[in-house]
C-alpha atoms as a PDB file:
ATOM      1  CA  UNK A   1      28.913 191.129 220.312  1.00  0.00           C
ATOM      2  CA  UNK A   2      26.767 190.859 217.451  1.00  0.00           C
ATOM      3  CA  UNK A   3      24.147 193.238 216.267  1.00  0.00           C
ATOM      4  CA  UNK A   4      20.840 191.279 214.495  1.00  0.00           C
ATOM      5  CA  UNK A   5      17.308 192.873 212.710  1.00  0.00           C
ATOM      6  CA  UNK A   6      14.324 191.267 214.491  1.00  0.00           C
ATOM      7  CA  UNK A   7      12.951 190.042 211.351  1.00  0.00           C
ATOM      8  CA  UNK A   8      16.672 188.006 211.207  1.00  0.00           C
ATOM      9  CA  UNK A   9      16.262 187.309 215.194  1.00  0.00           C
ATOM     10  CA  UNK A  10      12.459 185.881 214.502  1.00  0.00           C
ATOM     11  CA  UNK A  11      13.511 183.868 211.503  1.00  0.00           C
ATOM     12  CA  UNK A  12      16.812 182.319 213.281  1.00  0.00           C
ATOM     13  CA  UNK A  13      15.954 182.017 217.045  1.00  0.00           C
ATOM     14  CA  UNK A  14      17.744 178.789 217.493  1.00  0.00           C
ATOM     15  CA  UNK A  15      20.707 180.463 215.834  1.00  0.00           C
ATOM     16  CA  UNK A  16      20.836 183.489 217.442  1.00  0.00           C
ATOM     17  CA  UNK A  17      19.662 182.032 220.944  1.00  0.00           C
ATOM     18  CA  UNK A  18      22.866 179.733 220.513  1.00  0.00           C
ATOM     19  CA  UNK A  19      24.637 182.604 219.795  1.00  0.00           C
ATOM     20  CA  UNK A  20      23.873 184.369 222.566  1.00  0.00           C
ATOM     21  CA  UNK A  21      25.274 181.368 224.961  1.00  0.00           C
ATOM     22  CA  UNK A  22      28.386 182.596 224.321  1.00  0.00           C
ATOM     23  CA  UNK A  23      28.437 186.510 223.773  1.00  0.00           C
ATOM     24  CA  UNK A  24      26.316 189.340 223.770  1.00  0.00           C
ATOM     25  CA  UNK A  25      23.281 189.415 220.999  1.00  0.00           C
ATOM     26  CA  UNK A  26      21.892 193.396 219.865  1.00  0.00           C
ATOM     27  CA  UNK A  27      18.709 192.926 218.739  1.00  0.00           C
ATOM     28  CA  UNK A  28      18.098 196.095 217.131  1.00  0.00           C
ATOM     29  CA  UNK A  29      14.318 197.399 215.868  1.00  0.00           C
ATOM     30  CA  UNK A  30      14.230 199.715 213.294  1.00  0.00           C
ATOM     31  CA  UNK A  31      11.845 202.298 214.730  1.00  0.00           C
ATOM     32  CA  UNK A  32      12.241 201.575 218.390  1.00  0.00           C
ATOM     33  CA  UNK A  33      14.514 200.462 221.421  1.00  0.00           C
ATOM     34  CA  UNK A  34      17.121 197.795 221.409  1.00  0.00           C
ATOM     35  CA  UNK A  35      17.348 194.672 223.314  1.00  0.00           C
ATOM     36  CA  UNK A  36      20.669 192.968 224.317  1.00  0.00           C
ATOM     37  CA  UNK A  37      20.293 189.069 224.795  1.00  0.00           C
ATOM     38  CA  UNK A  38      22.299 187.100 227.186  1.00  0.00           C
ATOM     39  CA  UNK A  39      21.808 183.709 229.112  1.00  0.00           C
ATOM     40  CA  UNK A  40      20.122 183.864 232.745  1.00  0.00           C
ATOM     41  CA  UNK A  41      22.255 182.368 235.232  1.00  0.00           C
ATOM     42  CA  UNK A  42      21.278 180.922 238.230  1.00  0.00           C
ATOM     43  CA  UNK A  43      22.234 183.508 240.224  1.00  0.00           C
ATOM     44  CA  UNK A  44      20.680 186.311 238.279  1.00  0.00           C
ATOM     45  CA  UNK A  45      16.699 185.345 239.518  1.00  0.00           C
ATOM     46  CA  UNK A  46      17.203 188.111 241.724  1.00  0.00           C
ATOM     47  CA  UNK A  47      17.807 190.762 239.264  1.00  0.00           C
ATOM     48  CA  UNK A  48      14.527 189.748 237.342  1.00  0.00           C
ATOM     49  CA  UNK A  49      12.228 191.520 240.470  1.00  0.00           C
ATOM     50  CA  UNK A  50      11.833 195.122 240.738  1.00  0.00           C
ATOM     51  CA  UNK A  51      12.711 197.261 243.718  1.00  0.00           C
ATOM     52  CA  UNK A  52       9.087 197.280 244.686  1.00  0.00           C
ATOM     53  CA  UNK A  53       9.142 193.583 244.808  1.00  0.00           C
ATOM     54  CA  UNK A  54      11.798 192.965 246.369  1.00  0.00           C
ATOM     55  CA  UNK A  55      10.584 195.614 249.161  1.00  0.00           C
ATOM     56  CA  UNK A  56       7.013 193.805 248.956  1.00  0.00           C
ATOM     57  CA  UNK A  57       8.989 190.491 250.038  1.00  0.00           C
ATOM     58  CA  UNK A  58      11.217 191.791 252.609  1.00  0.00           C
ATOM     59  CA  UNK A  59       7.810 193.487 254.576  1.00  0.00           C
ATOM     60  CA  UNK A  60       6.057 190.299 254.392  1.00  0.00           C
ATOM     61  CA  UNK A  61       9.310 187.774 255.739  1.00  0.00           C
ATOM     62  CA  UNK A  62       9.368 190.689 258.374  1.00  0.00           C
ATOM     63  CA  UNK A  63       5.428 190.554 259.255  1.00  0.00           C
ATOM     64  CA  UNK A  64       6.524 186.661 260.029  1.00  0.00           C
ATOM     65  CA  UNK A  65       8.886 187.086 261.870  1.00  0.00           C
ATOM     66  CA  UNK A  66       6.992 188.905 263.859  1.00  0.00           C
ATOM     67  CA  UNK A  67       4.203 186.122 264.300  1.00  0.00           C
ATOM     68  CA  UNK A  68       1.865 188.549 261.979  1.00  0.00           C
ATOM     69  CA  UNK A  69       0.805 185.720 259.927  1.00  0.00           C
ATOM     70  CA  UNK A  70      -3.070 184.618 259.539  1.00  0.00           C
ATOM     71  CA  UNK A  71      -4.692 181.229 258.121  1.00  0.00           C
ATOM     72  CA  UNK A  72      -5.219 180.667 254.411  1.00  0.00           C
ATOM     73  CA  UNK A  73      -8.820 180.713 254.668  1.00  0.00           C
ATOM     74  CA  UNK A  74      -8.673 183.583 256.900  1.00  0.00           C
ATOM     75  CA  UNK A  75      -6.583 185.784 254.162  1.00  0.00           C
ATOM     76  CA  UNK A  76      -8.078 184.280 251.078  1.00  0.00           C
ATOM     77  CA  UNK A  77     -11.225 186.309 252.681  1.00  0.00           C
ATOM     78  CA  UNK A  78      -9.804 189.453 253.273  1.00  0.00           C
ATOM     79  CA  UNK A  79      -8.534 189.303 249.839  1.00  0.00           C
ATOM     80  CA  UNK A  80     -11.914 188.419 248.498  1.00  0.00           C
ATOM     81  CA  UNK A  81     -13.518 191.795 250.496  1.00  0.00           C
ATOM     82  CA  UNK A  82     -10.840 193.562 249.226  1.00  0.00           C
ATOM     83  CA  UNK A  83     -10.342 192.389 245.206  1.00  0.00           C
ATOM     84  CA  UNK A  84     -13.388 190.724 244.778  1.00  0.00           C
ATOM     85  CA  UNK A  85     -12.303 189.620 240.830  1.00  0.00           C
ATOM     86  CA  UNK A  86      -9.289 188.099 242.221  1.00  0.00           C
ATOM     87  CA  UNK A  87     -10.652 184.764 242.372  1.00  0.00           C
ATOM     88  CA  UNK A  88     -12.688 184.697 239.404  1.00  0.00           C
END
């Protein structure tokens, strides 16, 4: 694992993105958090949503199971009562 300054990260990010193929890469800020960069594997997509997402998903393939499902049209105009700016 190697620990790196943004301002080194920023002016070596095919370097340290290479780097980081093959072990762990600290980017450390001087006044603020640090970030640890590694690869994304295939089979880490599903860590990327948040619990709420992941709930959001699991109500709506449950709603079709169900047969709750309505027309594009149909829900594009709900949507549009209910966010009107959504569309913009």
């Amino acid at each position: 694992m190697q620990t790196v300054s943004v301002t080194e990260f920023r002016g070596n990010i095919k370097k340290y993105l290479e780097l980081a193929e093959k072990e762990k890469l600290v980017i450390h800020r001087n006044k603020g958090v640090s970030f640890v960069l590694t690869p994304l594997n295939d089979n880490d997509e599903d860590t990327l949503l948040s619990d709420a997402q992941k709930k959001a998903i699991d109500k709506g393939l449950e709603a079709i199971s169900k047969g709750k499902v309505m027309a594009d049209a149909e829900a594009r105009k709900k949507i549009k009562e209910k966010y009107p700016n959504f569309f913009k």
